[in-house]
N, C-alpha and C. Protein backbone atom coordinates (compact mmCIF):
# COMPACT_ATOMS: atom_id res chain seq x y z
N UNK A 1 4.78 -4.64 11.45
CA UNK A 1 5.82 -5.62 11.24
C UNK A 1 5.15 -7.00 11.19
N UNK A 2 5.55 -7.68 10.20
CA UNK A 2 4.81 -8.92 10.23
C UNK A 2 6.02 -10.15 10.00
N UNK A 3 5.96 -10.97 10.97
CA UNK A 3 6.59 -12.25 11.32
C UNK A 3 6.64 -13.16 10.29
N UNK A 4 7.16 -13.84 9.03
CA UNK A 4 7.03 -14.97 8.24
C UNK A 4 7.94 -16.06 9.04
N UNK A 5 7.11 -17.19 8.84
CA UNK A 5 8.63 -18.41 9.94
C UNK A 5 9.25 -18.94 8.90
N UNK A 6 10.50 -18.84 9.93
CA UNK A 6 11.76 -19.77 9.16
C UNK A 6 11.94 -17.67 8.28
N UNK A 7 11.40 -16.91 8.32
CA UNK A 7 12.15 -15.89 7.61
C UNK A 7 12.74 -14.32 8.60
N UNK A 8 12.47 -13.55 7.87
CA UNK A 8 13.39 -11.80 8.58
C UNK A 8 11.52 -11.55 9.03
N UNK A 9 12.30 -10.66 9.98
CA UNK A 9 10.90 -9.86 10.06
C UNK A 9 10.85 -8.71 8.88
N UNK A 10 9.39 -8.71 8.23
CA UNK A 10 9.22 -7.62 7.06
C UNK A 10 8.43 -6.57 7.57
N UNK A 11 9.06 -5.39 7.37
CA UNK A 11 8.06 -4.11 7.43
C UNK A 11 7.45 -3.67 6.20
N UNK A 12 6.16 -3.32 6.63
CA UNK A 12 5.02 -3.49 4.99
C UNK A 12 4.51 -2.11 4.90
N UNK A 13 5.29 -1.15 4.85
CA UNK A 13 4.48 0.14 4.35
C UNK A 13 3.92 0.43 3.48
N UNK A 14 2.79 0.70 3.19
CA UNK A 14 1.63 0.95 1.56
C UNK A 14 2.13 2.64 1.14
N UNK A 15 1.99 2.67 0.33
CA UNK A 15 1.11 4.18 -0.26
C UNK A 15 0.66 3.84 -1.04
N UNK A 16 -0.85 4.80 -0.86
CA UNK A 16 -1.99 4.26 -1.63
C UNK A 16 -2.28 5.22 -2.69
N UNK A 17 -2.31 4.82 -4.12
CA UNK A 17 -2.63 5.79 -5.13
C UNK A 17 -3.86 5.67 -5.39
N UNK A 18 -4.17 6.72 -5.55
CA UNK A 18 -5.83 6.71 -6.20
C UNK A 18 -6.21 8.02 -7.45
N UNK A 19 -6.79 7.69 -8.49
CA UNK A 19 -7.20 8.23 -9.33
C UNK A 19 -8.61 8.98 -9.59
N UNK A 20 -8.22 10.02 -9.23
CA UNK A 20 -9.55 10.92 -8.70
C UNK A 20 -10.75 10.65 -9.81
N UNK A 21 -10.79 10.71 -11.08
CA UNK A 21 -11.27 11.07 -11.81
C UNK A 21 -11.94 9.48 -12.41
N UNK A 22 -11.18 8.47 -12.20
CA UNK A 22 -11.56 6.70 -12.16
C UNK A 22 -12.60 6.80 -11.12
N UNK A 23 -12.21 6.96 -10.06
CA UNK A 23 -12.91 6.74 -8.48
C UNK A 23 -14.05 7.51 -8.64
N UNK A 24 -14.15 8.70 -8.87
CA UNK A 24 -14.98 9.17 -8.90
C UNK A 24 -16.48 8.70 -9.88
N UNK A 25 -15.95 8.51 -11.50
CA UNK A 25 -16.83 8.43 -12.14
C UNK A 25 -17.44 6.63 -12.03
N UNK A 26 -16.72 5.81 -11.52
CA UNK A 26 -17.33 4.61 -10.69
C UNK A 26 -18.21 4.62 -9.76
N UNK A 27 -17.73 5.39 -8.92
CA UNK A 27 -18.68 5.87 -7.27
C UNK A 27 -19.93 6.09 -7.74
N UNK A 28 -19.68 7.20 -8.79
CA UNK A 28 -21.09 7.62 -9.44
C UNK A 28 -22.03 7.07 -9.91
N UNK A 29 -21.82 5.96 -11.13
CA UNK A 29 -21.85 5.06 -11.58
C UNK A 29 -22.77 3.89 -10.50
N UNK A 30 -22.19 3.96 -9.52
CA UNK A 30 -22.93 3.26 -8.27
C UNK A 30 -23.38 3.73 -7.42
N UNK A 31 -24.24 5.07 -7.42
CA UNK A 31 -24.72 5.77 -6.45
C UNK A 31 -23.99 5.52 -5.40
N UNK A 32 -22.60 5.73 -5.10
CA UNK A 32 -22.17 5.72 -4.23
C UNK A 32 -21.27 7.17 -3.77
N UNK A 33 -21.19 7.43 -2.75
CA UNK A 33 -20.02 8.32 -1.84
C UNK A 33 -18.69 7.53 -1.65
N UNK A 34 -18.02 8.33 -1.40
CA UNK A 34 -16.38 8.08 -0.85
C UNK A 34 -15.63 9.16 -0.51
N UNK A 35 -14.77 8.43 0.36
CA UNK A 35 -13.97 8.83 0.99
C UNK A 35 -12.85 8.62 1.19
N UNK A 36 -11.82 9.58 0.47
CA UNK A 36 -10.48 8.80 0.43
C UNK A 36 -9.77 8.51 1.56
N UNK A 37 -9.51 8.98 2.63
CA UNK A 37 -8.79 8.37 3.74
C UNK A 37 -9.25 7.30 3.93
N UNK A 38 -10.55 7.20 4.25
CA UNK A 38 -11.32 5.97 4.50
C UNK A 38 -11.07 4.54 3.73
N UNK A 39 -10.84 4.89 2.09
CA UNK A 39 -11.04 3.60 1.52
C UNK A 39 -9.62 3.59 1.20
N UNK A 40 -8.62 4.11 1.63
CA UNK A 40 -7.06 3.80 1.80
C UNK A 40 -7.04 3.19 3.25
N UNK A 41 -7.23 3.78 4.22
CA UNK A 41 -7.31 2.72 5.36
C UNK A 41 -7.79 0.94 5.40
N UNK A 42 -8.89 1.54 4.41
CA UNK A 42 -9.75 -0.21 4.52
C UNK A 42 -8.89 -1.12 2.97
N UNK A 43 -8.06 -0.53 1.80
CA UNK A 43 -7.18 -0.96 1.57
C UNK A 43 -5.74 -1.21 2.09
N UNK A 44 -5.47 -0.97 2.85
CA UNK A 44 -4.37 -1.32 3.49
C UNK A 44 -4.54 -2.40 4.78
N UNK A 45 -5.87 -2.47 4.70
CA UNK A 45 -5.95 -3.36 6.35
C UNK A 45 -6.72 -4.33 5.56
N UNK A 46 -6.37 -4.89 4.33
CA UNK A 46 -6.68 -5.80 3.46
C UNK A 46 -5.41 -7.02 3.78
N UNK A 47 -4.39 -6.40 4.06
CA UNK A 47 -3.31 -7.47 4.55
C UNK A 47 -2.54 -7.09 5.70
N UNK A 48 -2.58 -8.27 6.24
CA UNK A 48 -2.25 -8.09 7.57
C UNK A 48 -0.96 -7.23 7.68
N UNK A 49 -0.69 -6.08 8.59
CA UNK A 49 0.93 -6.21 9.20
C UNK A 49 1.19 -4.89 8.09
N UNK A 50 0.55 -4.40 7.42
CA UNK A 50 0.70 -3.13 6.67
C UNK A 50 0.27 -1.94 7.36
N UNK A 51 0.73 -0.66 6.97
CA UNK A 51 0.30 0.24 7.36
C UNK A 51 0.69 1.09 6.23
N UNK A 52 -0.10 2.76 6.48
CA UNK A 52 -0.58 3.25 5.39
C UNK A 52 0.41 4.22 5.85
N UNK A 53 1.52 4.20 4.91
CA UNK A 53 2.43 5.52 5.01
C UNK A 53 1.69 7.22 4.36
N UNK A 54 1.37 6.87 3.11
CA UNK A 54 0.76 7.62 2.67
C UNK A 54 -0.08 7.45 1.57
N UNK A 55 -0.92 8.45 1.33
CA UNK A 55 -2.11 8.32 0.21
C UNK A 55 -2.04 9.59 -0.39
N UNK A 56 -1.95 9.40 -2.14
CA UNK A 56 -1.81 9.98 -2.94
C UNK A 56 -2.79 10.37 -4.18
N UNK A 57 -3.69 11.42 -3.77
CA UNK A 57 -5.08 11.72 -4.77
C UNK A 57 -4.66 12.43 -5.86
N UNK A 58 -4.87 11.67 -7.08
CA UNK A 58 -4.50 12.39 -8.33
C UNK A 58 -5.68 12.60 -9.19
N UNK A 59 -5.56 14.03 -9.39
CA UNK A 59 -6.94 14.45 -10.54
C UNK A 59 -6.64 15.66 -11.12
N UNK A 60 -7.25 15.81 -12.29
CA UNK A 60 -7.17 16.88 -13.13
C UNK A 60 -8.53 17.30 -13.91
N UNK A 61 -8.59 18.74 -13.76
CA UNK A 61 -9.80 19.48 -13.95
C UNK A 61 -9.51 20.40 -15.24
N UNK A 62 -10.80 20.52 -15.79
CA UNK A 62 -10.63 20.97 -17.09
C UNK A 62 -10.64 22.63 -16.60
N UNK A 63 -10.04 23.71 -17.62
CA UNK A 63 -9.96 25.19 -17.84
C UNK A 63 -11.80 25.61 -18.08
N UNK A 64 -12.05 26.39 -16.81
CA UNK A 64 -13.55 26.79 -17.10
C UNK A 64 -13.26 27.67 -18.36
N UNK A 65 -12.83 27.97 -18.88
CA UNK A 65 -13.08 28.87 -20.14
C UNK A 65 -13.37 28.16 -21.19
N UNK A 66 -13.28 27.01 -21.33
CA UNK A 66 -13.53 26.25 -22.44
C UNK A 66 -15.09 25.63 -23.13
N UNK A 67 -15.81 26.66 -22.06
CA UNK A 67 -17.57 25.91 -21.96
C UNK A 67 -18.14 25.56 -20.79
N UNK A 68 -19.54 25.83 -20.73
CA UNK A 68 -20.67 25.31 -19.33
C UNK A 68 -20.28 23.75 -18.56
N UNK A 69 -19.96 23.04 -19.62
CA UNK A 69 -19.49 21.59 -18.82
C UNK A 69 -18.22 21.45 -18.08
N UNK A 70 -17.26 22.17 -19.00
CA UNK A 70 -15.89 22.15 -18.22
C UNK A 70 -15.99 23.27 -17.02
N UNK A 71 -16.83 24.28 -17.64
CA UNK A 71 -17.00 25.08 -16.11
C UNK A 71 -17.89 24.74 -14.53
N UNK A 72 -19.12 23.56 -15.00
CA UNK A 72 -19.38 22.93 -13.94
C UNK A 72 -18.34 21.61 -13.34
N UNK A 73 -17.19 21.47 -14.18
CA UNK A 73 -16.80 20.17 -13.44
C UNK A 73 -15.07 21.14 -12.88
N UNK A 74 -14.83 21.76 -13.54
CA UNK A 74 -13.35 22.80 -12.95
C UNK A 74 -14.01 23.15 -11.77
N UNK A 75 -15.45 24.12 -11.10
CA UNK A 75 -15.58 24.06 -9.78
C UNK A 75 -15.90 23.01 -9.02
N UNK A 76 -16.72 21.76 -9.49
CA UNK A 76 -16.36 20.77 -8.24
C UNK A 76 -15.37 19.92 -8.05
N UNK A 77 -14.41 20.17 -9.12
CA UNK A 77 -12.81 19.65 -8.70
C UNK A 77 -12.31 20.74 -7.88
N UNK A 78 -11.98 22.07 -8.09
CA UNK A 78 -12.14 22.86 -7.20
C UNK A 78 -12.36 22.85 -5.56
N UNK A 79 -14.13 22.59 -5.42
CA UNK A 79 -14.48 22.55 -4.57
C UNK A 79 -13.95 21.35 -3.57
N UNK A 80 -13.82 20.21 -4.33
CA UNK A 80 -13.41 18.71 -3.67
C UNK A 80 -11.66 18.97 -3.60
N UNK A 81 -10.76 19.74 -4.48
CA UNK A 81 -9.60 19.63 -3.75
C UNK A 81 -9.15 20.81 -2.80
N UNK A 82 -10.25 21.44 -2.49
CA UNK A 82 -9.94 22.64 -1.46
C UNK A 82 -10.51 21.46 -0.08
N UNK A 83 -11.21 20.86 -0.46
CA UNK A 83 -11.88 20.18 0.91
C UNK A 83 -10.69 19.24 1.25
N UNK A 84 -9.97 18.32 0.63
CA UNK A 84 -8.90 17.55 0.61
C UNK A 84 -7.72 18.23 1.14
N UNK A 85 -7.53 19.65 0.80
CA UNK A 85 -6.28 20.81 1.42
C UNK A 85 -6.78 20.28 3.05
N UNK A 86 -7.60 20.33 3.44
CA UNK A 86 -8.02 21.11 4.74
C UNK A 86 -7.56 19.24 5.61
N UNK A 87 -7.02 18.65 4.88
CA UNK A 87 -6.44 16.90 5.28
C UNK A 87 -5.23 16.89 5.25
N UNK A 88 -4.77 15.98 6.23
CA UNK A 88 -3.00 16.19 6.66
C UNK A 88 -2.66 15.66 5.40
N UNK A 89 -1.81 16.04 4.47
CA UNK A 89 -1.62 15.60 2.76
C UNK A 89 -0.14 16.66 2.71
N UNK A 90 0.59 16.65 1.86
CA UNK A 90 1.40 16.71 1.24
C UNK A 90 1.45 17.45 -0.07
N UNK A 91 1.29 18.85 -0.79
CA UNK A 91 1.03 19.50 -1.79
C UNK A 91 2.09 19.31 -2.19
N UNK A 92 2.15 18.90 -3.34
CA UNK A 92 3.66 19.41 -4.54
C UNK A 92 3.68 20.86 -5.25
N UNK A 93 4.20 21.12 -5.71
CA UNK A 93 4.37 22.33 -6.50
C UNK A 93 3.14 22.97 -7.63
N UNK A 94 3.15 21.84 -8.56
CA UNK A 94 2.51 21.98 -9.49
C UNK A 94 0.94 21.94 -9.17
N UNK A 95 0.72 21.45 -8.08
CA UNK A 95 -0.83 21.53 -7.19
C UNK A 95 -1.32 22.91 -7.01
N UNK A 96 -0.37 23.80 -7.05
CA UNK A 96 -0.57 25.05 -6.29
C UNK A 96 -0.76 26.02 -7.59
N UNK A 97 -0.34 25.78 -8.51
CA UNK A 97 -0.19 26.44 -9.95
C UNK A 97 -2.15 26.17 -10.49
N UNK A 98 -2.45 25.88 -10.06
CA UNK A 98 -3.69 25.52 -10.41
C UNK A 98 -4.69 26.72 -9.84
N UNK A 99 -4.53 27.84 -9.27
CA UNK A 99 -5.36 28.86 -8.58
C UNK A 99 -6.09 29.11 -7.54
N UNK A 100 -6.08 27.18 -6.93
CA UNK A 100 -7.04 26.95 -5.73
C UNK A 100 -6.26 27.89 -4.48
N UNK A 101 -7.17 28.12 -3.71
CA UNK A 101 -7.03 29.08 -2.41
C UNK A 101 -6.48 27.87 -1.60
């Protein structure tokens, strides 16, 4: 809750979107790692008096049948959204249609 004077008190809940497939090929791009809880926390504590209701990882992986490249990048989307399951998150429907365990 954050105080403005002379105003209401405002409650500042975030949800944080992030684009798996942006984030990712940047990170890369910069020899860097990430971590999405992490860099939703440290965006949200960018302004004061917010908090992080929720965070929302969106990505899409190509059909391994289509070739060696789409079949090395369908398992480490794979692999990275089975690791993301195992995080307090929220599955929709259409998440699950995808074959991951």
């Amino acid at each position: 809750m954050v105080h403005v004077p002379g105003r209401v008190f405002l409650y500042m809940r975030t949800i944080v979107l992030i684009d798996g497939q942006n984030l990712y090929h940047l990170a890369r791009r910069a020899w860097l790692s990430y971590d999405v809880e992490k860099l939703s926390r440290v965006l949200v504590s960018k302004t004061a008096g917010r908090t992080n209701a929720e965070t929302r990882f969106y990505t899409g992986f190509p059909d391994p049948r289509t070739g060696p490249s789409a079949f090395f990048w369908h398992g480490f989307w794979s692999y990275k959204l089975r690791h993301l399951r195992t995080r307090p998150a929220t599955w929709y429907p259409w998440a699950t249609a995808t074959g991951i365990p």
